[in-house]
C-alpha atoms as a PDB file:
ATOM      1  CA  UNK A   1     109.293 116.908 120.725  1.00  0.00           C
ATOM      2  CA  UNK A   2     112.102 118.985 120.270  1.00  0.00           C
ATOM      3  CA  UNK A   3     112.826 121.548 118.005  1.00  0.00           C
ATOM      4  CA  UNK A   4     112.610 120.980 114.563  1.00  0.00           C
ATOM      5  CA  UNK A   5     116.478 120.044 112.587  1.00  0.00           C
ATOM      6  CA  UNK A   6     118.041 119.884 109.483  1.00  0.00           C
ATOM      7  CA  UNK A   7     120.626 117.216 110.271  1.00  0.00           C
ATOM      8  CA  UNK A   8     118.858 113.963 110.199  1.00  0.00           C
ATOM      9  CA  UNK A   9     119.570 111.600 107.350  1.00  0.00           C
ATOM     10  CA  UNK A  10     117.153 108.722 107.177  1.00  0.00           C
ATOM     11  CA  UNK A  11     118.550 105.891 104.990  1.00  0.00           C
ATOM     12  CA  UNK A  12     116.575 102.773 103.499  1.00  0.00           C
ATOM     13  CA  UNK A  13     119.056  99.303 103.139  1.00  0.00           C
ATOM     14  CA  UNK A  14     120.514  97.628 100.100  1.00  0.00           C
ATOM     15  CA  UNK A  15     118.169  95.553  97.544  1.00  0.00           C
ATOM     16  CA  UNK A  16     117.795  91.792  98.676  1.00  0.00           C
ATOM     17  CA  UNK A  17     116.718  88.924  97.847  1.00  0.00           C
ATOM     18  CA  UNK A  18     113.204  89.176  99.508  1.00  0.00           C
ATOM     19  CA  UNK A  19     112.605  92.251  97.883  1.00  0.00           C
ATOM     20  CA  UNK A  20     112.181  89.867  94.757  1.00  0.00           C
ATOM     21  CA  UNK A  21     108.756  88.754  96.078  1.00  0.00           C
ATOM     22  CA  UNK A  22     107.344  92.421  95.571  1.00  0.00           C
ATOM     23  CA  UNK A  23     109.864  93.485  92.075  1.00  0.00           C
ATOM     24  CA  UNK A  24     109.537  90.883  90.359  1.00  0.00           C
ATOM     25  CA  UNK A  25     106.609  88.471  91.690  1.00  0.00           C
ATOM     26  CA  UNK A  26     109.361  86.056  92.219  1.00  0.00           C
ATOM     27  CA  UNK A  27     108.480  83.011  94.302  1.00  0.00           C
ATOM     28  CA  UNK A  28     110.085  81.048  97.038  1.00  0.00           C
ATOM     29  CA  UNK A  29     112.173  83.864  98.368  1.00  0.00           C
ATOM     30  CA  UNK A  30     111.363  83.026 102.220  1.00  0.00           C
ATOM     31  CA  UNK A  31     113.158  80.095 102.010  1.00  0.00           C
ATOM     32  CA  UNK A  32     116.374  81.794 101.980  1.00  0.00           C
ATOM     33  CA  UNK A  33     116.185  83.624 105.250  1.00  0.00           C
ATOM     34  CA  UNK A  34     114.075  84.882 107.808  1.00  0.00           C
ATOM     35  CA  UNK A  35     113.243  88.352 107.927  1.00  0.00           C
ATOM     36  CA  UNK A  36     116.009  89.165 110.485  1.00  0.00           C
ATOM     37  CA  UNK A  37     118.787  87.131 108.727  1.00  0.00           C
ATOM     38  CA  UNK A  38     117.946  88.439 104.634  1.00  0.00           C
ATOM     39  CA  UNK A  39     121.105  89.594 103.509  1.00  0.00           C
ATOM     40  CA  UNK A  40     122.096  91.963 100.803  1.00  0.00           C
ATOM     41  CA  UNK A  41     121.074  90.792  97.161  1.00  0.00           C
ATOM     42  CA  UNK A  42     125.199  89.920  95.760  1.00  0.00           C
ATOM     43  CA  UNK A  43     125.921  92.033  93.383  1.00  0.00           C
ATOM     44  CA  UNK A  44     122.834  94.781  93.142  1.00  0.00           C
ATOM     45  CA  UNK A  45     122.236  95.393  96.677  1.00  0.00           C
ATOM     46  CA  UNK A  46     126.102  95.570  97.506  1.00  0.00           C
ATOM     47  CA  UNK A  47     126.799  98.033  95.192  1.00  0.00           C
ATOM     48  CA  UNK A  48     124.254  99.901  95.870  1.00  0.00           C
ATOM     49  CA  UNK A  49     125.715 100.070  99.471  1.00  0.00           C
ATOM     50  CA  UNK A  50     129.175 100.850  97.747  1.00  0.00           C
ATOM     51  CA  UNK A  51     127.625 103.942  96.188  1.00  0.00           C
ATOM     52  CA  UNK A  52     125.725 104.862  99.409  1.00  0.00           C
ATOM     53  CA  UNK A  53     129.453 105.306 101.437  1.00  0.00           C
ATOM     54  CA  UNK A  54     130.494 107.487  98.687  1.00  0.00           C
ATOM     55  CA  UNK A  55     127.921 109.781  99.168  1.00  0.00           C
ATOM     56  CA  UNK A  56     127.511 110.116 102.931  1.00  0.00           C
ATOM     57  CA  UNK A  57     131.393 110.524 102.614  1.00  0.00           C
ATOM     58  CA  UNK A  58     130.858 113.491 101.066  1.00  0.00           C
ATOM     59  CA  UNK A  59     128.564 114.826 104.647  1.00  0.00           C
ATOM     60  CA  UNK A  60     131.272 115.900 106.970  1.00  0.00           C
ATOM     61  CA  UNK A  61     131.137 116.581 111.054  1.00  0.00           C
ATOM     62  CA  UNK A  62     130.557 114.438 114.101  1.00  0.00           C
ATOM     63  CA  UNK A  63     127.941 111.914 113.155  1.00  0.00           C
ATOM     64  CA  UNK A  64     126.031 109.334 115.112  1.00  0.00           C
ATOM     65  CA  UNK A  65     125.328 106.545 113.319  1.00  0.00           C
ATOM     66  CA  UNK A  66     122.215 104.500 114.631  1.00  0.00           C
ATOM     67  CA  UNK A  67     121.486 100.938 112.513  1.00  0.00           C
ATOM     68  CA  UNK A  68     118.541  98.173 113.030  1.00  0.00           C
ATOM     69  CA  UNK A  69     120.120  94.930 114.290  1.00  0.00           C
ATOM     70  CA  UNK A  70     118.805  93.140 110.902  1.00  0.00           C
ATOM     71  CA  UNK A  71     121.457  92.015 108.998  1.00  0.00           C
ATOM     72  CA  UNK A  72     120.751  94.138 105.593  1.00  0.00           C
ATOM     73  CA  UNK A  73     121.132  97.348 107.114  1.00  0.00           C
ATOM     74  CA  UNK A  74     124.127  95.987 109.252  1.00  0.00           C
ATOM     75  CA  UNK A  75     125.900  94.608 106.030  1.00  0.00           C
ATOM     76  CA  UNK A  76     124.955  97.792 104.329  1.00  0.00           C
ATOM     77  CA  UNK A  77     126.478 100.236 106.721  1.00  0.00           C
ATOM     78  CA  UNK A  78     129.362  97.492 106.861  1.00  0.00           C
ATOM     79  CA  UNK A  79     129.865  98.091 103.087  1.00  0.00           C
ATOM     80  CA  UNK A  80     129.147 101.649 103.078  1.00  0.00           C
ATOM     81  CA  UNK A  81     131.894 102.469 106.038  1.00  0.00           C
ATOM     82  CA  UNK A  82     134.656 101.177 103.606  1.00  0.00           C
ATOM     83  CA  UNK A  83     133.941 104.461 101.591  1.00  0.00           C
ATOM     84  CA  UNK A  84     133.088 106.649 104.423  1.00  0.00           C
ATOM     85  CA  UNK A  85     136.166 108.998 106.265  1.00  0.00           C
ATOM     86  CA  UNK A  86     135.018 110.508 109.093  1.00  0.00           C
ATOM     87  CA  UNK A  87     134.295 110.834 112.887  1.00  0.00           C
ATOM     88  CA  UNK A  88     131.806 108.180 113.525  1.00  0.00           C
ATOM     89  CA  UNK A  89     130.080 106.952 116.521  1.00  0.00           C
ATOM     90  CA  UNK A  90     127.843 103.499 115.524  1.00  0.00           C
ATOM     91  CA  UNK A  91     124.984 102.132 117.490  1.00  0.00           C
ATOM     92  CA  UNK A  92     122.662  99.232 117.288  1.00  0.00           C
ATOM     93  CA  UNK A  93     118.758 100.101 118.508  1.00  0.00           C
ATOM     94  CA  UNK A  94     116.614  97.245 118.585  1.00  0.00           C
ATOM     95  CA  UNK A  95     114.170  99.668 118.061  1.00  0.00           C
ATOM     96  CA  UNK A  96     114.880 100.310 114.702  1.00  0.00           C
ATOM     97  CA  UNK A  97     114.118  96.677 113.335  1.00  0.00           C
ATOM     98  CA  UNK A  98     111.139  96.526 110.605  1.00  0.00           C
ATOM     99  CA  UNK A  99     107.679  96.046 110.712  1.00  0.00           C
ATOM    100  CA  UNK A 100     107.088  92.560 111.381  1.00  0.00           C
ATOM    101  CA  UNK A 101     104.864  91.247 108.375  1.00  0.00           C
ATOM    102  CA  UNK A 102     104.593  87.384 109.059  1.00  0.00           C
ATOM    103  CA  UNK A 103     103.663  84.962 106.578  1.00  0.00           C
ATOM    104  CA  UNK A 104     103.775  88.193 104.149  1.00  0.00           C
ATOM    105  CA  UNK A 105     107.533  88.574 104.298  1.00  0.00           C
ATOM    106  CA  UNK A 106     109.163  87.342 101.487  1.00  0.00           C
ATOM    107  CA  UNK A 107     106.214  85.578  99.785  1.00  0.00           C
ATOM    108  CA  UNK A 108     104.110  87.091  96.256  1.00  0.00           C
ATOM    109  CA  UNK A 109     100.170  87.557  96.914  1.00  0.00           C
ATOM    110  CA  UNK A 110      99.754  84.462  95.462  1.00  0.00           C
ATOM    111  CA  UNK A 111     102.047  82.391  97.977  1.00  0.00           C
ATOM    112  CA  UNK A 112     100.136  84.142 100.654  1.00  0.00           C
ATOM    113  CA  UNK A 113      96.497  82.890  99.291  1.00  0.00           C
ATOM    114  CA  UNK A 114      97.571  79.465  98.385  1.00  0.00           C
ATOM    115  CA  UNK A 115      98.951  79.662 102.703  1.00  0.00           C
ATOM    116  CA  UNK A 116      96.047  81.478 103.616  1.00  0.00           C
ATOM    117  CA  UNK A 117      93.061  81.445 101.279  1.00  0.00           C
ATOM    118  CA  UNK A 118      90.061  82.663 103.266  1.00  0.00           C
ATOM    119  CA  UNK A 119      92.491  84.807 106.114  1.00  0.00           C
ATOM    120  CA  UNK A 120      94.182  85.721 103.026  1.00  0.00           C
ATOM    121  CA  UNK A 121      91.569  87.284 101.187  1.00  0.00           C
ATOM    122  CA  UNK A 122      90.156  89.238 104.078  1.00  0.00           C
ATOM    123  CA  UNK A 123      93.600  90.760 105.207  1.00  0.00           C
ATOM    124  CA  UNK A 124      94.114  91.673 101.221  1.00  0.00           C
ATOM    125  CA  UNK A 125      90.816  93.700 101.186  1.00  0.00           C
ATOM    126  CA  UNK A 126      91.654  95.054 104.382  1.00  0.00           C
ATOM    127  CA  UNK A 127      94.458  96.286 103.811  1.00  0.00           C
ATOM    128  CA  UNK A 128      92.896  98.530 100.667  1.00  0.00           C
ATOM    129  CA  UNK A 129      90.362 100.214 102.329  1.00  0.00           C
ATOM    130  CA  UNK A 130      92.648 100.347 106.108  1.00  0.00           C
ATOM    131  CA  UNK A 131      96.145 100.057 104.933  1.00  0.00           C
ATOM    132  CA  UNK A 132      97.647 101.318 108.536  1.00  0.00           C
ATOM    133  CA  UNK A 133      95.449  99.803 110.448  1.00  0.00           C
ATOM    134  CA  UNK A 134      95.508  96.136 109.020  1.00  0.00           C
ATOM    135  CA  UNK A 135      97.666  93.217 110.792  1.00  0.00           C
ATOM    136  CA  UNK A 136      99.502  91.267 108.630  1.00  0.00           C
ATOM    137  CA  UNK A 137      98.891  87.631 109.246  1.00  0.00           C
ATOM    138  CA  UNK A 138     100.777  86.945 112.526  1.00  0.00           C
ATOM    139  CA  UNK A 139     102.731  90.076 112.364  1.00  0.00           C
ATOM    140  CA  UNK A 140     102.214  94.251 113.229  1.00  0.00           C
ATOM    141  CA  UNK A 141     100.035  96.848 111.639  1.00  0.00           C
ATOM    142  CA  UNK A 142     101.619  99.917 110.292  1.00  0.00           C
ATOM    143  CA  UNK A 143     100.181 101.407 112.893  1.00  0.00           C
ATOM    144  CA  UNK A 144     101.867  99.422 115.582  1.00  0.00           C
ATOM    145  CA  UNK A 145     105.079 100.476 114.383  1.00  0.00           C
ATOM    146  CA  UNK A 146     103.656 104.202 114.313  1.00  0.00           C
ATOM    147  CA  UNK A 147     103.351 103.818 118.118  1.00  0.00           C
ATOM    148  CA  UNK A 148     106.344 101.445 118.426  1.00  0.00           C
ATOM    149  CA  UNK A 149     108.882 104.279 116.673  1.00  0.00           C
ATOM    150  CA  UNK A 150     107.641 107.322 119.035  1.00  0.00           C
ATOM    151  CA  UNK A 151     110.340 107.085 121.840  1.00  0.00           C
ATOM    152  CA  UNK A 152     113.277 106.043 118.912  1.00  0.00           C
ATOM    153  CA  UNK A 153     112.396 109.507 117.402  1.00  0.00           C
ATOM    154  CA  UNK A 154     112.626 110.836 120.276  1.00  0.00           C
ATOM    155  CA  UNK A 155     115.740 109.910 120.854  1.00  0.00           C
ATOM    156  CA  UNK A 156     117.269 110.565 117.370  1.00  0.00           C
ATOM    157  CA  UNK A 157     115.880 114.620 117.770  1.00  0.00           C
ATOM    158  CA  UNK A 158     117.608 114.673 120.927  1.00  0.00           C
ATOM    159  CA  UNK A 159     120.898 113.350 119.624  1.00  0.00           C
ATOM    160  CA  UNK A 160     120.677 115.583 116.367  1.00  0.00           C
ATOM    161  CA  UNK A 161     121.280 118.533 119.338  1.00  0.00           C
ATOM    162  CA  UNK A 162     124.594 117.172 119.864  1.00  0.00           C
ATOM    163  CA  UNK A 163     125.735 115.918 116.884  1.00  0.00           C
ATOM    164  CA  UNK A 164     126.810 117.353 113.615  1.00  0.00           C
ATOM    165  CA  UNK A 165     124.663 115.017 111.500  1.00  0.00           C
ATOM    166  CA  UNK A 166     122.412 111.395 112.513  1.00  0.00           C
ATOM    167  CA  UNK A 167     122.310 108.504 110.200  1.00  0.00           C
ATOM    168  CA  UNK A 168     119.101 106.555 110.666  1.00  0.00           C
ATOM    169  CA  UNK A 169     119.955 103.232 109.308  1.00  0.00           C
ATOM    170  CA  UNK A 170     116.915 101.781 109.108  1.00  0.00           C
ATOM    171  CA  UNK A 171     113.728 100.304 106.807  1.00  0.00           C
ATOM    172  CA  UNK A 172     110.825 101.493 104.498  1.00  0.00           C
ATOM    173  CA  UNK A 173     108.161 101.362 106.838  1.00  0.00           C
ATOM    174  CA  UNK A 174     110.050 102.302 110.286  1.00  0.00           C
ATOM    175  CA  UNK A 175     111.637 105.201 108.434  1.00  0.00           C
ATOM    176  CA  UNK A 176     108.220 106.462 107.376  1.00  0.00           C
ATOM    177  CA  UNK A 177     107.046 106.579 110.866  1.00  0.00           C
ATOM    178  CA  UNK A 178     110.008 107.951 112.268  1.00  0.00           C
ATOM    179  CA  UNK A 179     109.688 110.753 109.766  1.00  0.00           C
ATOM    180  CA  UNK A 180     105.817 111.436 110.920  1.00  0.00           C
ATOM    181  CA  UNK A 181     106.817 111.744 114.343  1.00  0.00           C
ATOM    182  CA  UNK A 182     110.098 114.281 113.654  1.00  0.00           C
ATOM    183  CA  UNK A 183     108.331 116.071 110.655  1.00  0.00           C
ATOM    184  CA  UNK A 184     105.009 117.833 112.713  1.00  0.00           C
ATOM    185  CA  UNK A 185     103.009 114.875 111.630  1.00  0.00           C
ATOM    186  CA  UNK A 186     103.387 114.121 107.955  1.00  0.00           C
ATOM    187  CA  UNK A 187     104.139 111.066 106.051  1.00  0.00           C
ATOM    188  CA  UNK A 188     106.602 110.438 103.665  1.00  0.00           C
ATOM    189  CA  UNK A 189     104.557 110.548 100.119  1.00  0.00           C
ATOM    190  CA  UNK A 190     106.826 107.711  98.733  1.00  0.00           C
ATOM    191  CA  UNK A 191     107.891 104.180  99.133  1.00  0.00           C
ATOM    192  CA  UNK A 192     112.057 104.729  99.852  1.00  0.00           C
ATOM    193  CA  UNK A 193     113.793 103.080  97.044  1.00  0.00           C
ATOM    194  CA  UNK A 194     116.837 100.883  98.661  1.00  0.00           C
ATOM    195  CA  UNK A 195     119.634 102.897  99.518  1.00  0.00           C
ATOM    196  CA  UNK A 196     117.448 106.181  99.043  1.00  0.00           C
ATOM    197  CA  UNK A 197     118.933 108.954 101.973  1.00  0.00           C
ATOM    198  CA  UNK A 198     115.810 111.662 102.964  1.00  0.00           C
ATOM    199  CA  UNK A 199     117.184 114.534 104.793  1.00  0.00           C
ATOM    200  CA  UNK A 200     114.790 115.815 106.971  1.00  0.00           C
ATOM    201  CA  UNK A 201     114.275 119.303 106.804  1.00  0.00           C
ATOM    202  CA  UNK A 202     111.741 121.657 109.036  1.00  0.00           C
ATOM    203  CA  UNK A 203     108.809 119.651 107.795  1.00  0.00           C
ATOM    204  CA  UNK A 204     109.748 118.287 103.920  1.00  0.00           C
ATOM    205  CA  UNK A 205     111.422 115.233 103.669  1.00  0.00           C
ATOM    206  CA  UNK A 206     114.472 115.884 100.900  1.00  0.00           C
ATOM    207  CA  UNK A 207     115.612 112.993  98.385  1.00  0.00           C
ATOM    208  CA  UNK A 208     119.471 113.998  98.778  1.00  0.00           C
ATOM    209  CA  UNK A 209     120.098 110.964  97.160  1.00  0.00           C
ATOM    210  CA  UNK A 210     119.248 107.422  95.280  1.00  0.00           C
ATOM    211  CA  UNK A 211     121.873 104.872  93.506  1.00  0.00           C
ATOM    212  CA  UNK A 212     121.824 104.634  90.483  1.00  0.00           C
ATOM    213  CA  UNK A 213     122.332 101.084  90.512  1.00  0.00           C
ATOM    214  CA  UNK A 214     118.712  99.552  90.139  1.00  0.00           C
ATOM    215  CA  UNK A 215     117.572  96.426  89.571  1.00  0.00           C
ATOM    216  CA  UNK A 216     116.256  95.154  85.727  1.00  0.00           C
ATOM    217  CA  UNK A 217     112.947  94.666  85.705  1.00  0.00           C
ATOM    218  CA  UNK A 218     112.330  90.731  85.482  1.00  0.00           C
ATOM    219  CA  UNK A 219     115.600  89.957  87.341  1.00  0.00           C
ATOM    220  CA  UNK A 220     115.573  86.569  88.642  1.00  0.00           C
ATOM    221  CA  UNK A 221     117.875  86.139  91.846  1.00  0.00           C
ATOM    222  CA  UNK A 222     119.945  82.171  92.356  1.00  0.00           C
ATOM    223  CA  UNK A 223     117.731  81.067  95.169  1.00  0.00           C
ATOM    224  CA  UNK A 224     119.494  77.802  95.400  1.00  0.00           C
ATOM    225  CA  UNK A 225     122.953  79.637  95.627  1.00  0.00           C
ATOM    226  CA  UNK A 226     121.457  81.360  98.788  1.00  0.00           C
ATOM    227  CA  UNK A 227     119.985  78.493 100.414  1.00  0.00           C
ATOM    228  CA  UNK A 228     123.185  76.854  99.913  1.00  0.00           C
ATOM    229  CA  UNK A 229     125.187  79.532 101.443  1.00  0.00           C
ATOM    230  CA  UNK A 230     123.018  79.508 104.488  1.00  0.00           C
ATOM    231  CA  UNK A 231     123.546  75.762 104.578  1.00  0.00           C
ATOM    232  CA  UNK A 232     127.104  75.944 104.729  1.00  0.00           C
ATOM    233  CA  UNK A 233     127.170  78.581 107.571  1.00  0.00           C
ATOM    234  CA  UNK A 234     125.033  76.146 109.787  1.00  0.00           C
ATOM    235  CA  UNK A 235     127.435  73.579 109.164  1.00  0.00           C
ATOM    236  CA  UNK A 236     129.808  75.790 109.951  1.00  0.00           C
ATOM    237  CA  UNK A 237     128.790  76.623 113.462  1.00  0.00           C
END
């Protein structure tokens, strides 16, 4: 890899509805979207994103701008370029999307086991004692998307040469790895919070910022407002 640079700005998406499932241990949050298609949670994820375009406003220079294809970071960045005044250059890489988790996404522990009960138990006490190594059911292991990232952070150290700062728009999991490959092999200590921006620097991993929009604990989000929504748009088309 490349040298190692001070310019690289990894940034976790808005709050959404899925991430419900893990917050709060609120149930039947797959049925709103599929992992691809979750969109920001209304009114905490969005201004979350709000605050997010303030800040990176405030980074100034040539920046490249690289986003997963998934529609929270897309409607996040969407959001966050209202606030942001600059010379920007977007891009969408595939290779950016999140690890894919299967029957986990969305869904409590207790969905899972009441899916899955024996495969269930198994992958739970598997994934205590080999957390990167485990497959969720009919989806990647963390370590899949440690080998998956390599060439993506490749690519992001070689654009950080010839740009004046890189925003990695990206996920909790695919940011980690992407920091262990850039950052001489460490892992990020932490779980990003949503909206969270590490700068990557030598081989720490900076907290330059975190909204401070959060979400109450016990917040229940309008599943049926969702669904609806999602309704109308197939109708729609």
């Amino acid at each position: 890899m490349t040298k190692k640079l001070s310019n690289i700005y990894l940034i976790r998406h808005g709050f959404t509805p899925a991430n419900n499932a893990s917050y709060n241990n609120q149930r039947g949050m797959s049925e709103i979207a599929i992992d691809s298609y979750m969109p920001l949670e209304k009114h905490y994820g969005r201004r979350q994103a709000e605050e997010l375009g303030k800040f990176l406003d405030t980074i100034k220079g040539k920046t490249l701008i690289l986003v997963s294809p998934y529609s929270r970071t897309l409607e996040t960045l969407e959001i966050a370029l209202k606030y942001m005044h600059g010379d920007y250059r977007v891009m969408i890489k595939d290779e950016l999307h999140e690890i894919n988790s299967g029957i986990h996404y969305a869904r409590t522990k207790d969905e899972v086991l009441e899916l899955f009960p024996e495969t269930g138990k198994s992958f739970y006490r598997l994934k205590k004692w080999f957390p990167n190594a485990t497959h969720y059911i009919y989806g990647e292991s963390e370590r899949d998307v440690e080998y998956r990232v390599y060439d993506i952070s490749v690519y992001i150290e070689e654009m950080a040469t010839e740009y004046d700062n890189v925003f990695v728009f990206g996920h909790g999991t695919v940011n980690k790895w992407i920091y262990y490959w850039i950052s001489d092999e460490n892992v990020l200590d932490h779980n990003m919070k949503n909206c969270e921006v590490i700068k990557i620097n030598g081989k720490k991993a900076e907290t330059v910022f975190v909204p401070e929009t959060v979400v109450p604990k016990g917040y229940m989000v309008d599943i049926d407002e969702y669904v609806r929504r999602r309704g109308n748009k197939i109708k729609q088309k």
